[in-house]
Protein backbone atom coordinates (compact mmCIF):
# COMPACT_ATOMS: atom_id res chain seq x y z
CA UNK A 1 -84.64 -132.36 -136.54
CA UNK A 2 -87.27 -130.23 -138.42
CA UNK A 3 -84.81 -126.62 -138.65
CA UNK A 4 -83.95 -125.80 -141.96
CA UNK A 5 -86.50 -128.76 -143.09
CA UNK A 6 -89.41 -128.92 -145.71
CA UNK A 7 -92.33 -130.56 -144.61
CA UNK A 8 -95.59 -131.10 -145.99
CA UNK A 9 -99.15 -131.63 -144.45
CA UNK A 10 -101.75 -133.20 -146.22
CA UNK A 11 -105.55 -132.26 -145.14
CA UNK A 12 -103.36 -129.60 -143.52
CA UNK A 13 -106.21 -127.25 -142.66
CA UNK A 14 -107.95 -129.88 -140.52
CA UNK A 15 -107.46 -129.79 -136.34
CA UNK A 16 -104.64 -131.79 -136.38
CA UNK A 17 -102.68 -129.42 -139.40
CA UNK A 18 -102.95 -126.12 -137.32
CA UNK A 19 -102.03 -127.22 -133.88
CA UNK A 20 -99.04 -129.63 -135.89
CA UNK A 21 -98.27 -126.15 -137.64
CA UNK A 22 -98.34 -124.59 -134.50
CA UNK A 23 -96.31 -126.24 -132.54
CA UNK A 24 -93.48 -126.72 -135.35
CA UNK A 25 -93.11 -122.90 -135.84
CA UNK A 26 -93.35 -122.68 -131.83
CA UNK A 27 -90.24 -125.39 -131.43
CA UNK A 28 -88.59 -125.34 -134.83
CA UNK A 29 -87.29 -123.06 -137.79
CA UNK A 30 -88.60 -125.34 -140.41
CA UNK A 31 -87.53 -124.29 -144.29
CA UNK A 32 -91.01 -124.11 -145.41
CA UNK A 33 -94.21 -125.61 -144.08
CA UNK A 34 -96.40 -126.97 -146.78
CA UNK A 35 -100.30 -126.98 -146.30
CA UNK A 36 -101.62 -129.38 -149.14
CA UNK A 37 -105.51 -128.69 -148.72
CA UNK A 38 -108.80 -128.76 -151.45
CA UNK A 39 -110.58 -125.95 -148.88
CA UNK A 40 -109.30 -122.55 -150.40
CA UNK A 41 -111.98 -120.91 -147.47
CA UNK A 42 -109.91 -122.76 -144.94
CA UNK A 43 -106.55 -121.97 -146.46
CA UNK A 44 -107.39 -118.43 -146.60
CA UNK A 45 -108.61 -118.39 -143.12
CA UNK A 46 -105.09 -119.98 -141.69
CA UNK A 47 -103.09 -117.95 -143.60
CA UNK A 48 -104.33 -115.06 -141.70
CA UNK A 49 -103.34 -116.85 -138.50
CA UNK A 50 -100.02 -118.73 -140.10
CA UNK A 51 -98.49 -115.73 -142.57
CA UNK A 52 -94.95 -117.16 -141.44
CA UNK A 53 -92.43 -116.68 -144.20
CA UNK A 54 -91.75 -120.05 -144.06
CA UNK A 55 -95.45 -121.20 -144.93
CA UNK A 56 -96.99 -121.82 -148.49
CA UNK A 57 -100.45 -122.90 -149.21
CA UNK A 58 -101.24 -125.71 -152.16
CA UNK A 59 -104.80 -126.32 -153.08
CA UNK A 60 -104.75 -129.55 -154.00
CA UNK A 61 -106.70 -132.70 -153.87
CA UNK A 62 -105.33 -136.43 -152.71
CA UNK A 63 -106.85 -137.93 -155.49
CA UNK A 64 -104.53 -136.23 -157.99
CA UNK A 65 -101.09 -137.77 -158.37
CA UNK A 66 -99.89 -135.63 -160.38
CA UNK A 67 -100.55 -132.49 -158.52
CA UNK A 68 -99.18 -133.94 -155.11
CA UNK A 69 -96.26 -135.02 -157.30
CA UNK A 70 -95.68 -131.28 -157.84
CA UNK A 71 -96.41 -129.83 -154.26
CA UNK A 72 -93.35 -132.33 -153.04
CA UNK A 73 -90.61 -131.14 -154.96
CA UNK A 74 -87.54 -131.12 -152.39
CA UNK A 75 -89.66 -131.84 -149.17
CA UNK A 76 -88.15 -133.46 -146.46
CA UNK A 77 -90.69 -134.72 -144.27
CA UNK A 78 -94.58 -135.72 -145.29
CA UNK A 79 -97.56 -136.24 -142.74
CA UNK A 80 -100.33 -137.41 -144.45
CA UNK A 81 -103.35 -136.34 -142.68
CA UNK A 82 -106.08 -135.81 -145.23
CA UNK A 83 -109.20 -138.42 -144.84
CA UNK A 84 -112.68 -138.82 -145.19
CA UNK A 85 -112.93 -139.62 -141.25
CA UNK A 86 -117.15 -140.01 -140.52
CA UNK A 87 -117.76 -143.33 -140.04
CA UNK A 88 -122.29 -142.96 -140.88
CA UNK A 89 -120.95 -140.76 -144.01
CA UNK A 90 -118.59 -143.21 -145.07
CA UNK A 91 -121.15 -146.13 -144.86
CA UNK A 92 -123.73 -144.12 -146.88
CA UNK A 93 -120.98 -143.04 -149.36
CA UNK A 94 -118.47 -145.55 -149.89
CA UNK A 95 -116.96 -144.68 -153.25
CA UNK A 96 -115.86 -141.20 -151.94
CA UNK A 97 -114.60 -143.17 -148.82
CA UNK A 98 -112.26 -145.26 -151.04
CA UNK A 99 -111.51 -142.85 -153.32
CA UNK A 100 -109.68 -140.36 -150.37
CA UNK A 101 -108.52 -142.99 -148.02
CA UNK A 102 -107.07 -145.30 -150.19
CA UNK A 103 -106.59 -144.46 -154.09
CA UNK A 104 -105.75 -141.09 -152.27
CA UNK A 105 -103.06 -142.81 -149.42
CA UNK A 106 -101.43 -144.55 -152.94
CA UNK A 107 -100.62 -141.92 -154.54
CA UNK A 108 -98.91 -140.08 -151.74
CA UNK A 109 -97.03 -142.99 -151.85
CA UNK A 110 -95.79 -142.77 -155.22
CA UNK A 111 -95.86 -138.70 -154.78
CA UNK A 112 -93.07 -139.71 -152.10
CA UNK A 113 -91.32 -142.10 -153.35
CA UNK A 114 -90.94 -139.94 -156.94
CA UNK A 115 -89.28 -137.00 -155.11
CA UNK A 116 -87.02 -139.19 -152.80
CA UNK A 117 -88.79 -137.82 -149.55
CA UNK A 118 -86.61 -139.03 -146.15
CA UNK A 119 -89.22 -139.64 -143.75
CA UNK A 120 -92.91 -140.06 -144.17
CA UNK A 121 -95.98 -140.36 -141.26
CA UNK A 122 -99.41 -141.52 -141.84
CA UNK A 123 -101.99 -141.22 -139.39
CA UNK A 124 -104.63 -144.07 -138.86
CA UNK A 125 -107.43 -144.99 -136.34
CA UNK A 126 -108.37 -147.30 -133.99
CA UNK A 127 -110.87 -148.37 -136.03
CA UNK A 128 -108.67 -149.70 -138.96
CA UNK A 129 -107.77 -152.79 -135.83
CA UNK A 130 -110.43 -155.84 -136.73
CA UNK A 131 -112.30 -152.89 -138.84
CA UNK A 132 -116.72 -153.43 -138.88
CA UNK A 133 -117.31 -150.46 -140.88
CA UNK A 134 -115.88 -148.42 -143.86
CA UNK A 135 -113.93 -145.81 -142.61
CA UNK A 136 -111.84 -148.74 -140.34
CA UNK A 137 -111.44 -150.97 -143.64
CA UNK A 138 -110.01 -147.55 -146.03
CA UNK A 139 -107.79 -146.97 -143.29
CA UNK A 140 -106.42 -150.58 -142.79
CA UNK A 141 -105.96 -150.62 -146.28
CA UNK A 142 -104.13 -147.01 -146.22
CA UNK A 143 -101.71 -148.71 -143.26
CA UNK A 144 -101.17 -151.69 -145.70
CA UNK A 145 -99.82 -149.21 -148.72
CA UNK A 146 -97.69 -147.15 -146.51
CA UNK A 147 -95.70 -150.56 -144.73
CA UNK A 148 -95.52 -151.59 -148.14
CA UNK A 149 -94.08 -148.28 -149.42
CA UNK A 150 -90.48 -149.22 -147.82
CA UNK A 151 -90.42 -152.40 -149.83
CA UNK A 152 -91.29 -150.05 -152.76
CA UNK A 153 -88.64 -147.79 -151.84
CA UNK A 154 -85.88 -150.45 -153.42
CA UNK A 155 -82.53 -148.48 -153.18
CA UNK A 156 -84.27 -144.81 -152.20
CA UNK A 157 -83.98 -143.63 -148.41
CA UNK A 158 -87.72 -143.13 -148.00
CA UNK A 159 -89.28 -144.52 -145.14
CA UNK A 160 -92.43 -144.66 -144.42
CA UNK A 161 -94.44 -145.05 -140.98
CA UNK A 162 -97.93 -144.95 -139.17
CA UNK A 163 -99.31 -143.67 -136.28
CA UNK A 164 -102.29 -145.23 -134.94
CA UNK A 165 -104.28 -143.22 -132.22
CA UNK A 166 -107.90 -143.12 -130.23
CA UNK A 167 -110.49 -140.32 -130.35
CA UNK A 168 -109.73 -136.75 -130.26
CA UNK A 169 -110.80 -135.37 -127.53
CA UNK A 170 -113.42 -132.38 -128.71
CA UNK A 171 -112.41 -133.17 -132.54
CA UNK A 172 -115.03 -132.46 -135.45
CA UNK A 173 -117.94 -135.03 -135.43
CA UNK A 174 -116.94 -136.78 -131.92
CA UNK A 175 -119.50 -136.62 -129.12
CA UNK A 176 -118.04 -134.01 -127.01
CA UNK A 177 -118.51 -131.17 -129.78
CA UNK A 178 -122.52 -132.66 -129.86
CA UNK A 179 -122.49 -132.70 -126.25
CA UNK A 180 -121.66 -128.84 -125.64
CA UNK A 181 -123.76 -128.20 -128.33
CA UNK A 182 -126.82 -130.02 -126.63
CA UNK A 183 -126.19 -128.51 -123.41
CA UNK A 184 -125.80 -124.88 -124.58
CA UNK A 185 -129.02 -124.93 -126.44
CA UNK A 186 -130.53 -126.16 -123.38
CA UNK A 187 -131.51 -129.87 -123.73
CA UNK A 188 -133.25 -131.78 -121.21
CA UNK A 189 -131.09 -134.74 -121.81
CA UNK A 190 -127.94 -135.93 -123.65
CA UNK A 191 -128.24 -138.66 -126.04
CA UNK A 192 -126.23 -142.45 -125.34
CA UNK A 193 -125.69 -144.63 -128.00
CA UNK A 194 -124.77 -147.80 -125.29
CA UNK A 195 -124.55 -147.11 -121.60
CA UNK A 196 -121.17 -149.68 -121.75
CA UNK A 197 -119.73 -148.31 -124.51
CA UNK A 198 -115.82 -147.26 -124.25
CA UNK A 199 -113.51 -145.15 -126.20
CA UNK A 200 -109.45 -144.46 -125.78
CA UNK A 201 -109.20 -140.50 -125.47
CA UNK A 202 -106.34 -138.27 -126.31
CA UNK A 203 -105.99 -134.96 -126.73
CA UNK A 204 -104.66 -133.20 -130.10
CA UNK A 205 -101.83 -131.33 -128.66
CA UNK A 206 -100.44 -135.41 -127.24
CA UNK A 207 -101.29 -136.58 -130.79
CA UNK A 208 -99.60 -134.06 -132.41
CA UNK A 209 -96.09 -134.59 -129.95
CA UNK A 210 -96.69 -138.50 -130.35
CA UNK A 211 -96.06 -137.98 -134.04
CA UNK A 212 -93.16 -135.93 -133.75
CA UNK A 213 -91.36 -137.71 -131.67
CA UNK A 214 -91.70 -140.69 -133.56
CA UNK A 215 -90.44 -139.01 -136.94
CA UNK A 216 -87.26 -139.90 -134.39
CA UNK A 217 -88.11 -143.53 -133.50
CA UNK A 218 -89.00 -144.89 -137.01
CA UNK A 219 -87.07 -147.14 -138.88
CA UNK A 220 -90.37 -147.66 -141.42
CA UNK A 221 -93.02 -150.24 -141.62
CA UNK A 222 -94.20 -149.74 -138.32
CA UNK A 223 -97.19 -149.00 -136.72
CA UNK A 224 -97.14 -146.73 -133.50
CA UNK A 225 -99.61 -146.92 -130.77
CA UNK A 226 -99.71 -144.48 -127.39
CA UNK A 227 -100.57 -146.21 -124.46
CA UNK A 228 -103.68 -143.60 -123.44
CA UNK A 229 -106.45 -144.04 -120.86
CA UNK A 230 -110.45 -145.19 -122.25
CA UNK A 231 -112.79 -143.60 -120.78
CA UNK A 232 -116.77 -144.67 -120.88
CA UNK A 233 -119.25 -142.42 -122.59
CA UNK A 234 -121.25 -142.20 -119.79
CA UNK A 235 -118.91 -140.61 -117.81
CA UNK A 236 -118.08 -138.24 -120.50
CA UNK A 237 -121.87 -137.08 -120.41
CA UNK A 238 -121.87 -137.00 -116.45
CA UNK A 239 -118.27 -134.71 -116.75
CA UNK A 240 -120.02 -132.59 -118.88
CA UNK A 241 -123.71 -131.89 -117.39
CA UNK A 242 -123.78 -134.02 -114.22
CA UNK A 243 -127.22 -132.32 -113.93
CA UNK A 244 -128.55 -133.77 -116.99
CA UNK A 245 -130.23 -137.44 -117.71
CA UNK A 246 -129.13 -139.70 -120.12
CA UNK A 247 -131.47 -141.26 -123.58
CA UNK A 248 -130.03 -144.12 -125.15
CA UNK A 249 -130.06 -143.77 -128.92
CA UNK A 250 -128.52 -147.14 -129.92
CA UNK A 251 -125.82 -147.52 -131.99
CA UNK A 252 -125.40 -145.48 -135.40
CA UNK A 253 -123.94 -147.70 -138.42
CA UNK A 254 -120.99 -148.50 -138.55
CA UNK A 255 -119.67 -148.59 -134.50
CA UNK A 256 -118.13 -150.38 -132.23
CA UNK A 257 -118.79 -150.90 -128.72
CA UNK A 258 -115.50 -150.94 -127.74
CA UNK A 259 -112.12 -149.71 -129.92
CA UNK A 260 -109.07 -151.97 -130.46
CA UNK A 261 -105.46 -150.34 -131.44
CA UNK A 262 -103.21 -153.36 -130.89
CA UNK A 263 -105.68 -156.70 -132.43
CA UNK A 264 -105.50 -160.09 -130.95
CA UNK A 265 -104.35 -161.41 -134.23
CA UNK A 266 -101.20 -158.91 -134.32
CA UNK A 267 -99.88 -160.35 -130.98
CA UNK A 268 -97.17 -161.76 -132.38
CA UNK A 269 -95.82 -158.92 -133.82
CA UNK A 270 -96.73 -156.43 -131.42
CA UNK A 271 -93.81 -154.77 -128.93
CA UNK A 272 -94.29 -153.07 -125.91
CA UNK A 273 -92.05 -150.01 -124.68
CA UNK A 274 -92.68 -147.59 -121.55
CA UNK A 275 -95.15 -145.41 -123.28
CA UNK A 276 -96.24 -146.77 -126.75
CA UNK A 277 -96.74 -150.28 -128.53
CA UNK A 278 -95.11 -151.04 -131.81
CA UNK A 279 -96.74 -153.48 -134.52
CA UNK A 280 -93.98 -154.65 -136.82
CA UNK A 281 -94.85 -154.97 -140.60
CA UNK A 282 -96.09 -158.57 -141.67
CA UNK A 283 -93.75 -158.31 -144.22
CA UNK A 284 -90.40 -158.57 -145.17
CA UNK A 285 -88.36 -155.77 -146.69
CA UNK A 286 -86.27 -156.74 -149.65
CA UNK A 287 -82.25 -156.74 -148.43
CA UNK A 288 -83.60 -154.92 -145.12
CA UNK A 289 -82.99 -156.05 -141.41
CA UNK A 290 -84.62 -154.18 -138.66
CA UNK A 291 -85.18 -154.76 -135.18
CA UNK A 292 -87.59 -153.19 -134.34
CA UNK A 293 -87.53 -153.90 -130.70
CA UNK A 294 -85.19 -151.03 -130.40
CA UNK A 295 -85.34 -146.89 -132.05
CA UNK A 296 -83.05 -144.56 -132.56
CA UNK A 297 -83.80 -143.22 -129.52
CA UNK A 298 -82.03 -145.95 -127.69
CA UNK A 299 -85.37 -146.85 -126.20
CA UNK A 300 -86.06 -150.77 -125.99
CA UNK A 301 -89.34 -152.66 -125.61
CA UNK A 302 -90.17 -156.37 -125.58
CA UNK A 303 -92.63 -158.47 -127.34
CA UNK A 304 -96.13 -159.12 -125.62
CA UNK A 305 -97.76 -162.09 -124.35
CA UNK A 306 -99.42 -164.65 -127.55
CA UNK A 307 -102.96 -162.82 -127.47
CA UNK A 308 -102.85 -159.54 -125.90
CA UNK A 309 -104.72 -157.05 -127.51
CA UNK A 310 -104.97 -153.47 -126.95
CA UNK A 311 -108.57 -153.03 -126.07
CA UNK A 312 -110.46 -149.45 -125.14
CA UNK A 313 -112.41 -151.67 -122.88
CA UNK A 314 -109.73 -153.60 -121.11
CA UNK A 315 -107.77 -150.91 -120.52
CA UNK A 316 -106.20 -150.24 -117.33
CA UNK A 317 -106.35 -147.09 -117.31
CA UNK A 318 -109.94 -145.53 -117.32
CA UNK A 319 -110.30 -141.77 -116.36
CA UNK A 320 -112.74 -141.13 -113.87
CA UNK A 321 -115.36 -138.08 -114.22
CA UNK A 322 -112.99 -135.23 -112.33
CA UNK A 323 -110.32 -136.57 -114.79
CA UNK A 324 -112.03 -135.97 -117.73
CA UNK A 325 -113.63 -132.99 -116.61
CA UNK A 326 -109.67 -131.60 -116.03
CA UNK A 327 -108.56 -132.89 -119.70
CA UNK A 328 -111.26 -131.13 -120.94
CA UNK A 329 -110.62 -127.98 -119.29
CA UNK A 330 -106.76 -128.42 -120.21
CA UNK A 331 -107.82 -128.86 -123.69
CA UNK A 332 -109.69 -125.43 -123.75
CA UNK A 333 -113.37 -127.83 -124.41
């Protein structure tokens, strides 16, 4: 799908860009591969790890139009992963918050639809389901502009989708890097913000293959959702220094005890299939039909019960302690 391609990665530098560029120059003969970053330090330091002929490197901010207008000449295919993503940042900065995540998600919107782009992917957050803090809201609002981009789209074959995923396992900011931090510098404890709280855990290398296969499924407007196992901080800290005792720190601003990725309120519109959930759009698409209970793939789902809701602490599936000592260990943590 991708040989011969152009695609485009915004906040390309991040995690999720190098293992996404990774694994397309590993499976694909992509065209070009465009990194659209504002880190120049970062960008220099991948291009010494990416120098494929195929790669090019835009500085470039979200917040200017005009510029990703430019950087999307001809492109194919657009992942949009550039975000402000710290949820105690975001709450003590809000302006910059909205700024990125949402006038930012608009205008690669418009930056798409100007240059006729086929296929775009967003990515999103648990915490934009029944958001309580900042980061959640932006990003709810980001999924809003993108389902609404195919009803923007009028007569042009761009289609726009989101994927909606749990924590990275070992990402920047999440516990795990704080937690291997802790124990290498030889703390007597690890810190606990709430000995019940839950998370949904993935690893990058499943979040990046969950996104491209569904550049396959999408018809646009909807929202994507892997079914993934929770696991419970606690055990996290207990896979990670058995030996060591636990402090409970409370809650920082902003957090949830547990993470939703398919709301209550969305039960409606929410379709199961073997391996992911759909959310339809609440909309309706001018002089579109879809149905959206079957992809392209031929795979077919059906709708859920009136009220389910996707819940990291109803899961399941929970991982016990030698399972998330393995993922971590598989995920070179």
């Amino acid at each position: 799908m991708f040989d011969g391609k152009s695609i485009l990665i915004t906040g390309g530098t991040g995690s999720f860009g190098h293992l996404y560029t990774q694994t397309l120059l590993q499976r694909y003969k992509p065209k070009r591969l465009i990194i659209y970053s504002r880190d120049e330090l970062k960008q220099y330091e991948m291009q010494q790890k990416f120098g494929f002929g195929c790669m090019r490197y835009f500085i470039g901010d979200v917040r200017d139009r005009d510029r990703l207008t430019f950087a999307m000449r001809d492109v194919d295919f657009v992942i949009h992963a550039a975000a402000l993503k710290q949820v105690p940042a975001a709450e003590y900065n809000p302006m910059e918050c909205i700024k990125t995540n949402i006038h930012g998600a608009e205008n690669v919107v418009h930056a798409c639809l100007a240059n006729e782009v086929s296929k775009v992917i967003a990515l999103s957050t648990d915490k934009a389901a029944n958001p309580v803090n900042l980061y959640g809201a932006t990003k709810l609002a980001s999924d809003k502009l993108f389902v609404a981009g195919n009803n923007m789209a009028g007569t042009k074959n761009t289609r726009f989708s989101v994927v909606r995923y749990g924590n990275v396992v070992g990402s920047r900011g999440s516990v795990v890097p704080l937690f291997r931090k802790l124990i290498d510098e030889g703390s007597d404890h690890l810190p606990i913000t709430h000995e019940e709280m839950t998370r949904f855990w993935i690893t990058l290398q499943q979040g990046v293959d969950f996104v491209l296969k569904n550049f396959s499924r999408m018809r646009g407007g909807e929202i994507f959702v892997p079914k993934i196992p929770s696991v419970r901080i606690v055990d996290v800290a207990a896979a990670m220094a058995p030996e060591l005792p636990h402090k409970v720190v409370g809650i920082r601003p902003g957090e949830k005890m547990h993470e939703t990725m398919c709301p209550r309120d969305d039960s409606h519109i929410t379709v199961e299939f073997d391996d992911h959930f759909v959310i339809k759009p609440t909309i309706k698409f001018f002089g579109v039909k879809v149905d959206y209970a079957k992809n392209p793939l031929g795979e077919k789902g059906q709708s859920v019960e009136q009220g389910f809701a996707y819940n990291s602490g109803r899961n399941p599936h929970f991982l016990t302690v030698e399972e998330i000592r393995k993922l971590h260990l598989e995920a070179g943590l």
